[in-house]
N, C-alpha and C. Protein backbone atom coordinates (compact mmCIF):
# COMPACT_ATOMS: atom_id res chain seq x y z
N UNK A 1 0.85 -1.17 0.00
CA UNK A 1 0.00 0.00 0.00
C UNK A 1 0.90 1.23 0.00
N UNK A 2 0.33 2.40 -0.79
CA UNK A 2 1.06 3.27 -0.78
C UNK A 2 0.46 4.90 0.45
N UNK A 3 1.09 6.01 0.35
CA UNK A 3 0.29 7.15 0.57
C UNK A 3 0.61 8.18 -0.03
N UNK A 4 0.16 9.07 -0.32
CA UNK A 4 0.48 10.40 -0.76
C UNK A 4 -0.41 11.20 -0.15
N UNK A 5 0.25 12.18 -0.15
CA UNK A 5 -1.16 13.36 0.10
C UNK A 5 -1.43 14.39 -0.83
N UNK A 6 -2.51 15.28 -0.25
CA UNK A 6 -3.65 15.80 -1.51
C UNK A 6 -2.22 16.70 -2.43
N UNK A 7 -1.42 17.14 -2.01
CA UNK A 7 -0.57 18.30 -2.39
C UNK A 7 0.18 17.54 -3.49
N UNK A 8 0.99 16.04 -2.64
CA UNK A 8 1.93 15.44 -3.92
C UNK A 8 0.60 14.66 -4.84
N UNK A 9 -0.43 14.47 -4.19
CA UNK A 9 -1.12 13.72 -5.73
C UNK A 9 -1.93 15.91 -6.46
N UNK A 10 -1.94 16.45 -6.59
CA UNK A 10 -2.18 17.47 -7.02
C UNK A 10 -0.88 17.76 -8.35
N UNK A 11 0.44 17.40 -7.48
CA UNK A 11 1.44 17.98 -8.08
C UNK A 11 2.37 16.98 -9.27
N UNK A 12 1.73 15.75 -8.71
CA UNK A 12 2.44 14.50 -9.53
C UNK A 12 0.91 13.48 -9.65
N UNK A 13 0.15 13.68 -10.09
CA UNK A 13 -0.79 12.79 -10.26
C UNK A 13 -0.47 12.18 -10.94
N UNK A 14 0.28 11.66 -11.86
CA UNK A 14 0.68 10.37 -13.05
C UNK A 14 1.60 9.11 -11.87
N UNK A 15 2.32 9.49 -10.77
CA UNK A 15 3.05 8.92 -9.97
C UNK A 15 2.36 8.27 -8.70
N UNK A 16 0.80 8.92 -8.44
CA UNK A 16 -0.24 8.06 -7.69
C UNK A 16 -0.88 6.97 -8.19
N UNK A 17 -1.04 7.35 -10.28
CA UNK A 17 -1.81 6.53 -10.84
C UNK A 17 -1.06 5.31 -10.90
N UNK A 18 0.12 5.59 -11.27
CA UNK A 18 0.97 4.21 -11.52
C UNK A 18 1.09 3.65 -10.32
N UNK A 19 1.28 3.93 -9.29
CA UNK A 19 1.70 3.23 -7.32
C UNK A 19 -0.24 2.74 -7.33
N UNK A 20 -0.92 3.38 -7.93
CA UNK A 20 -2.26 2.49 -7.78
C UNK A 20 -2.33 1.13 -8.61
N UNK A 21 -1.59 1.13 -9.97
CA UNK A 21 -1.74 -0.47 -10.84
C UNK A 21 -1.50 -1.60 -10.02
N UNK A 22 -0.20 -1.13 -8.79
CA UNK A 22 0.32 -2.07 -8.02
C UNK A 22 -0.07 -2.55 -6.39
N UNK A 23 -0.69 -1.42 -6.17
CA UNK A 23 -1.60 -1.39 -4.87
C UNK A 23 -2.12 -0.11 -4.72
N UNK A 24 -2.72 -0.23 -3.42
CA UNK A 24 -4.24 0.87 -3.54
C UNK A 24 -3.02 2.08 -2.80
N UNK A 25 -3.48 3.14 -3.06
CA UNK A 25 -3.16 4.52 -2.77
C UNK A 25 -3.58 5.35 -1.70
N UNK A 26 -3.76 5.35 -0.57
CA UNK A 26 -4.46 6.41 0.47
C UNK A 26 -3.66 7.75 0.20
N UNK A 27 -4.96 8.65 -0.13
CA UNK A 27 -4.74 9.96 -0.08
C UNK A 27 -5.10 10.52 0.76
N UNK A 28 -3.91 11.17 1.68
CA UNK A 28 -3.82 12.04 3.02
C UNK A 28 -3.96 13.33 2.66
N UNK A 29 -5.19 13.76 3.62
CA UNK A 29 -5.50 15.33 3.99
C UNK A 29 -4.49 15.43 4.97
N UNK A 30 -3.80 16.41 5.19
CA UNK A 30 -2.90 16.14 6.25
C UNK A 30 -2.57 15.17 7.11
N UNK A 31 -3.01 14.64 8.09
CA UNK A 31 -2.89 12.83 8.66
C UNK A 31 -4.16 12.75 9.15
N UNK A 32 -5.07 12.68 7.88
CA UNK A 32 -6.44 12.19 7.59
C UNK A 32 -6.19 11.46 6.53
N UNK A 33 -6.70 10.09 6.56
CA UNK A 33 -6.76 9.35 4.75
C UNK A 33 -8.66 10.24 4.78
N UNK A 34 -8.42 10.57 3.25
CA UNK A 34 -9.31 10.91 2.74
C UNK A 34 -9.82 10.31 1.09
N UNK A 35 -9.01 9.46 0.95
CA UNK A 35 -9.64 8.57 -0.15
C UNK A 35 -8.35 7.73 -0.42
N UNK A 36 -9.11 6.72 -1.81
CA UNK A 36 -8.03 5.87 -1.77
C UNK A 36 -8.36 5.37 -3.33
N UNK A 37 -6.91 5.33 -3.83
CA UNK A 37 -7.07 5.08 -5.45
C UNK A 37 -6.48 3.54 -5.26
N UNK A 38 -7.75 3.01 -6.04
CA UNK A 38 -7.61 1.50 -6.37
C UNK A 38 -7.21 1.30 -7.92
N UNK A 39 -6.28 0.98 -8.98
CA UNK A 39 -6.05 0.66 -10.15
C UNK A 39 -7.01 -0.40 -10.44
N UNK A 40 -7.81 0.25 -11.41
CA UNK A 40 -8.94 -1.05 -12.20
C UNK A 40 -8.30 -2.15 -12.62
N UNK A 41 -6.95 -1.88 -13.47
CA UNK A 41 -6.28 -3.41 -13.50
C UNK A 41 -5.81 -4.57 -13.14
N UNK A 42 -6.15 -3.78 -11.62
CA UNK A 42 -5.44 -5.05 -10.60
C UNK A 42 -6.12 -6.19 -10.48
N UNK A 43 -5.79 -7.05 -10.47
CA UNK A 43 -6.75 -8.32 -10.79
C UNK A 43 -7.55 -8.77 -11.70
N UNK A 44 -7.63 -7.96 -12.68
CA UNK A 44 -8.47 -7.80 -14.34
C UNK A 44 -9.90 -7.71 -13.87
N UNK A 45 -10.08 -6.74 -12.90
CA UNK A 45 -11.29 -6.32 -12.65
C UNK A 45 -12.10 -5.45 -14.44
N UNK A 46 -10.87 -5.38 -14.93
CA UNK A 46 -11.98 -4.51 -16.15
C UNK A 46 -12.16 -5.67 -17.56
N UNK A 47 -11.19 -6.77 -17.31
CA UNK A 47 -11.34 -7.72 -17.94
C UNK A 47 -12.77 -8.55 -17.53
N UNK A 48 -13.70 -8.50 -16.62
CA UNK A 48 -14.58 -9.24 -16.43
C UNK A 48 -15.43 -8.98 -16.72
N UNK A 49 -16.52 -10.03 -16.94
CA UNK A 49 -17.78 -9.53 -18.27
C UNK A 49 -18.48 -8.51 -17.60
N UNK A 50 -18.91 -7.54 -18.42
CA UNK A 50 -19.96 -6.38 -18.14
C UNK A 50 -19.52 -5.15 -17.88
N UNK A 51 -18.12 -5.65 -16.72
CA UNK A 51 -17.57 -4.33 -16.29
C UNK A 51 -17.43 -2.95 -16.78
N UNK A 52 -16.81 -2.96 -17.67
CA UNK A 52 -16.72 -1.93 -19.01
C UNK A 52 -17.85 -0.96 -19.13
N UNK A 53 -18.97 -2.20 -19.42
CA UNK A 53 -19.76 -1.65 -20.14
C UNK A 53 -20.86 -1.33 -19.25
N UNK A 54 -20.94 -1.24 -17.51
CA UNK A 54 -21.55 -0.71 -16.54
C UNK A 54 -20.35 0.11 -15.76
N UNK A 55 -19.46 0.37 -16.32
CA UNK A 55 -19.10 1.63 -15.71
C UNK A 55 -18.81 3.18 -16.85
N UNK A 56 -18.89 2.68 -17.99
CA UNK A 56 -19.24 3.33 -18.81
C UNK A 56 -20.59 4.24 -19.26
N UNK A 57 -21.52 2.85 -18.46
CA UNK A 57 -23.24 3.47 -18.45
C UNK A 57 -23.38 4.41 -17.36
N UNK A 58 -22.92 4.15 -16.50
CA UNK A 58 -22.63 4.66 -15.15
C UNK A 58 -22.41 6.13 -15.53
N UNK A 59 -21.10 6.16 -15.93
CA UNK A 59 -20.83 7.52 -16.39
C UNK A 59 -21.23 8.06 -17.30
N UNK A 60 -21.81 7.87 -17.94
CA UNK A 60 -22.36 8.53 -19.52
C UNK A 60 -23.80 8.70 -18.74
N UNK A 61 -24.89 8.18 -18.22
CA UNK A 61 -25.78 8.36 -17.19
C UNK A 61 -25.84 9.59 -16.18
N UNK A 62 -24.65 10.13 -15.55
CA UNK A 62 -24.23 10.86 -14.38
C UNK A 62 -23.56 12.22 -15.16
N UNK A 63 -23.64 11.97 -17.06
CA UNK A 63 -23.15 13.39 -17.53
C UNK A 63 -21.51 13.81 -17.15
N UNK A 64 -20.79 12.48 -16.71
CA UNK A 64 -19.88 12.61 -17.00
C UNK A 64 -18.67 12.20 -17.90
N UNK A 65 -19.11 11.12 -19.06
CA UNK A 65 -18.52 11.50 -20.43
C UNK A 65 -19.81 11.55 -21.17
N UNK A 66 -19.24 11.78 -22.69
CA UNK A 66 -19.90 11.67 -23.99
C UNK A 66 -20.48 10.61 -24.38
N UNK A 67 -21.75 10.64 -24.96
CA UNK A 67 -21.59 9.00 -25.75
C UNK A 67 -20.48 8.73 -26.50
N UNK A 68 -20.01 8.90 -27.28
CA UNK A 68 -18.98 8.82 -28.04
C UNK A 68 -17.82 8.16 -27.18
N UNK A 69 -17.39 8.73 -25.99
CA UNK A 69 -16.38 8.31 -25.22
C UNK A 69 -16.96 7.27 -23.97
N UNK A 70 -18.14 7.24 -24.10
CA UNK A 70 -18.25 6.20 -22.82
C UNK A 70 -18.40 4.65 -24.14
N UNK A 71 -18.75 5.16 -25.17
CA UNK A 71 -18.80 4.18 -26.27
C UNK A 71 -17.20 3.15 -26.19
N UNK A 72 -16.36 4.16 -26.02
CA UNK A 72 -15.07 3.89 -26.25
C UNK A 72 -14.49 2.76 -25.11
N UNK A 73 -14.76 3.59 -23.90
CA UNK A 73 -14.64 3.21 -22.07
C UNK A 73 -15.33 1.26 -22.70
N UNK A 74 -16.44 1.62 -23.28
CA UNK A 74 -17.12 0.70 -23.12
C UNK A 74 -16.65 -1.31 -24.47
N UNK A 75 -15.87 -0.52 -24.95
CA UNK A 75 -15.46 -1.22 -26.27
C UNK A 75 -16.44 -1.58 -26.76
N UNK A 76 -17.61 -0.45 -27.57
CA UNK A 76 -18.37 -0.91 -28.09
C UNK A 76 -18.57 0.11 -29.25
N UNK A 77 -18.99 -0.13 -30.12
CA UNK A 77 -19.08 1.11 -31.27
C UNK A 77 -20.54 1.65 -30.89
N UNK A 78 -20.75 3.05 -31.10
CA UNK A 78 -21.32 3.89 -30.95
C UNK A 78 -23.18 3.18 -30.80
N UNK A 79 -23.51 3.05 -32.31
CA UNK A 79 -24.47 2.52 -32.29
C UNK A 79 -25.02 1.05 -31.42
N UNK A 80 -23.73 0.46 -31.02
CA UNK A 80 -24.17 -0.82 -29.92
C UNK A 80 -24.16 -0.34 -28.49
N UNK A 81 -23.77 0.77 -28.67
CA UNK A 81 -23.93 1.48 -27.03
C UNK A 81 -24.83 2.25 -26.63
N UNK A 82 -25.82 2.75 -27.87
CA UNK A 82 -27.15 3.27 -27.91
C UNK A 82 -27.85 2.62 -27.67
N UNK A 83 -28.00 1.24 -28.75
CA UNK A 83 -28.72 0.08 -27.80
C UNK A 83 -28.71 -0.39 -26.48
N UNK A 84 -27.49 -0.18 -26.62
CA UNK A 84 -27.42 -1.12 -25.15
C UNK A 84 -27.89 -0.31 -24.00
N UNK A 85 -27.99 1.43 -23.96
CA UNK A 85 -28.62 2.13 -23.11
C UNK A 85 -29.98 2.09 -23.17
N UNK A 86 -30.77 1.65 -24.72
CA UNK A 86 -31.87 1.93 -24.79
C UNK A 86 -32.76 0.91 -23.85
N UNK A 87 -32.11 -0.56 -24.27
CA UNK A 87 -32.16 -1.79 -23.03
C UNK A 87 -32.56 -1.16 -21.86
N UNK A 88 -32.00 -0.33 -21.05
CA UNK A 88 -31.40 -0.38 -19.96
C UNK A 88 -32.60 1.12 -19.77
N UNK A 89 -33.06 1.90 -20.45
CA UNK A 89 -34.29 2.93 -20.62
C UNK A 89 -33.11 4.14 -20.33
N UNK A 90 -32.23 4.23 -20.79
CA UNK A 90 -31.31 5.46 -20.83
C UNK A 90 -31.37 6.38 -21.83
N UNK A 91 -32.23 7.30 -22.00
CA UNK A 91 -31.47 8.02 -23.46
C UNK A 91 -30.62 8.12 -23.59
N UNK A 92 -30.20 8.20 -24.82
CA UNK A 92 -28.88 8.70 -25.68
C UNK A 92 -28.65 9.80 -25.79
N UNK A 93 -29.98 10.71 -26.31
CA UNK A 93 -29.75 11.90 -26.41
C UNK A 93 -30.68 12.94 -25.44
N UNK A 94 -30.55 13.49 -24.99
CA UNK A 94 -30.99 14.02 -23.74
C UNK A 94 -30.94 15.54 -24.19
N UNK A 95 -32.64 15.82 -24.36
CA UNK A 95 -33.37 17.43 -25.08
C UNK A 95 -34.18 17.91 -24.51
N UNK A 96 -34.34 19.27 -24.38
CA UNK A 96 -35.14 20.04 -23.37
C UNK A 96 -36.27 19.76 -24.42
N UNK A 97 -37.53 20.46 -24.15
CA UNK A 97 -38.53 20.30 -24.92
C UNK A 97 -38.46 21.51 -26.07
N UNK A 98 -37.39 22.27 -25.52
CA UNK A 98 -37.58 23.44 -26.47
C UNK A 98 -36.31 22.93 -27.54
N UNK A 99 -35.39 22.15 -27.18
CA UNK A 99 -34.47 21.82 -27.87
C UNK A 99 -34.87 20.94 -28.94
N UNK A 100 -35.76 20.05 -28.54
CA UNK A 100 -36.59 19.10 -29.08
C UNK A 100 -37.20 20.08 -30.67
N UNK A 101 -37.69 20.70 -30.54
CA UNK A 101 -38.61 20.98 -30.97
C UNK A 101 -38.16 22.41 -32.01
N UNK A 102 -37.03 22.92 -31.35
CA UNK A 102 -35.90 23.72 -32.44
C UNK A 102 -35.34 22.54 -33.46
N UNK A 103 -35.27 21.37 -33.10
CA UNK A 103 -34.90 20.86 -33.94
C UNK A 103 -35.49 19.96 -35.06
N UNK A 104 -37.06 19.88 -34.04
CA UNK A 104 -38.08 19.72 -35.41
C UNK A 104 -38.61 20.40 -36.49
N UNK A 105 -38.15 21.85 -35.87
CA UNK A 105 -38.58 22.84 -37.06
C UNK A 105 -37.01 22.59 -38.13
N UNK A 106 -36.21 22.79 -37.15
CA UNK A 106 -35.08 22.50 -39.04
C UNK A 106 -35.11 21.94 -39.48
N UNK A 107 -35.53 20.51 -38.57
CA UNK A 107 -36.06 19.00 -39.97
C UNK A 107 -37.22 19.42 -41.21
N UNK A 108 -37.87 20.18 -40.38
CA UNK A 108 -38.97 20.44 -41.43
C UNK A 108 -38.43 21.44 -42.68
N UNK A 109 -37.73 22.55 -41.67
CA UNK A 109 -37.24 23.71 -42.94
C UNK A 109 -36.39 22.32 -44.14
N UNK A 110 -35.34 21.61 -43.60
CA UNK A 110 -34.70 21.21 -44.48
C UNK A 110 -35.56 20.13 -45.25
N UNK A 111 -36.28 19.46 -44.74
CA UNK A 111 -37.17 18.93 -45.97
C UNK A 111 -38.17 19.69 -46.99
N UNK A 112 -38.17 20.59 -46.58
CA UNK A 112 -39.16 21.67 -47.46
C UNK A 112 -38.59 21.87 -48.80
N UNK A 113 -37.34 22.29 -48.16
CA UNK A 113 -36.01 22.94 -48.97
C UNK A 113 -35.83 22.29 -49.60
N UNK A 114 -35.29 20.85 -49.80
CA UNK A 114 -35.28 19.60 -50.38
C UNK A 114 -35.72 18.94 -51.59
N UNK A 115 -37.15 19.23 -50.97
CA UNK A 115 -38.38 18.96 -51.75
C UNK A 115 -38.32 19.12 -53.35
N UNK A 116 -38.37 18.30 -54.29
CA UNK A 116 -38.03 18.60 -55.73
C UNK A 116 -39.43 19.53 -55.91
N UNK A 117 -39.63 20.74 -56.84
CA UNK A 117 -40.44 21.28 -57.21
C UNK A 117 -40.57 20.85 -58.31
N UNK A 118 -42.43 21.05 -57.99
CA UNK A 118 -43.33 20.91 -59.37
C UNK A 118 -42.81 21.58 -60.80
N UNK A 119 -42.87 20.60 -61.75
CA UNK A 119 -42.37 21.46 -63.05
C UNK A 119 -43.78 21.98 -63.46
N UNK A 120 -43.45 23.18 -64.56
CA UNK A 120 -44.65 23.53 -65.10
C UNK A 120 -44.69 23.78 -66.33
């Protein structure tokens, strides 16, 4: 087990991440542990089925990545990770009603626009 505290993981955070692949990390508030970095690799915790792809939902859920990047987190291509939220009753895309609905009017402008005109 390692420790650091908030100042050296602030100042060297790449040197907590790596002392976490190999064991867990307590991060000291002054001589308070105040958290503790566990490396997902240790034990192939991210190698085991699902994992990935419920901590990916997790976060893409909580607005803290993209679809695009929790797609990634998740090793799944984009469109199998839409599904796989839709499963699960997650939207994908997440619209106010006014957003919604700005964007039904450009569907419409651009099909209008589109539209082959009548010859005469």
């Amino acid at each position: 087990m390692h420790a650091v505290s908030v100042s050296g993981l602030k100042h060297n955070p790449a040197d907590a991440l790596r002392q976490a692949r190999s064991s867990p990390v307590v991060v000291l508030n002054r001589d308070h542990p105040d958290a503790v970095l566990i490396g997902l690799e240790q034990g192939g915790v991210l190698q085991a089925p699902g994992v990935r792809a419920a901590l990916a939902t997790a976060l893409f859920r909580d607005g803290e990545l993209s679809l695009a990047r929790a797609a990634r987190v998740a090793e799944m291509d984009v469109a199998s990770f839409i599904a796989h939220l839709g499963r699960l009753g997650i939207p994908a895309i997440r619209l106010t009603v006014a957003e919604s609905n700005a964007d039904l009017d450009t569907l419409e402008q651009w099909l209008q626009s589109s539209s082959p005109t009548p010859a005469h």
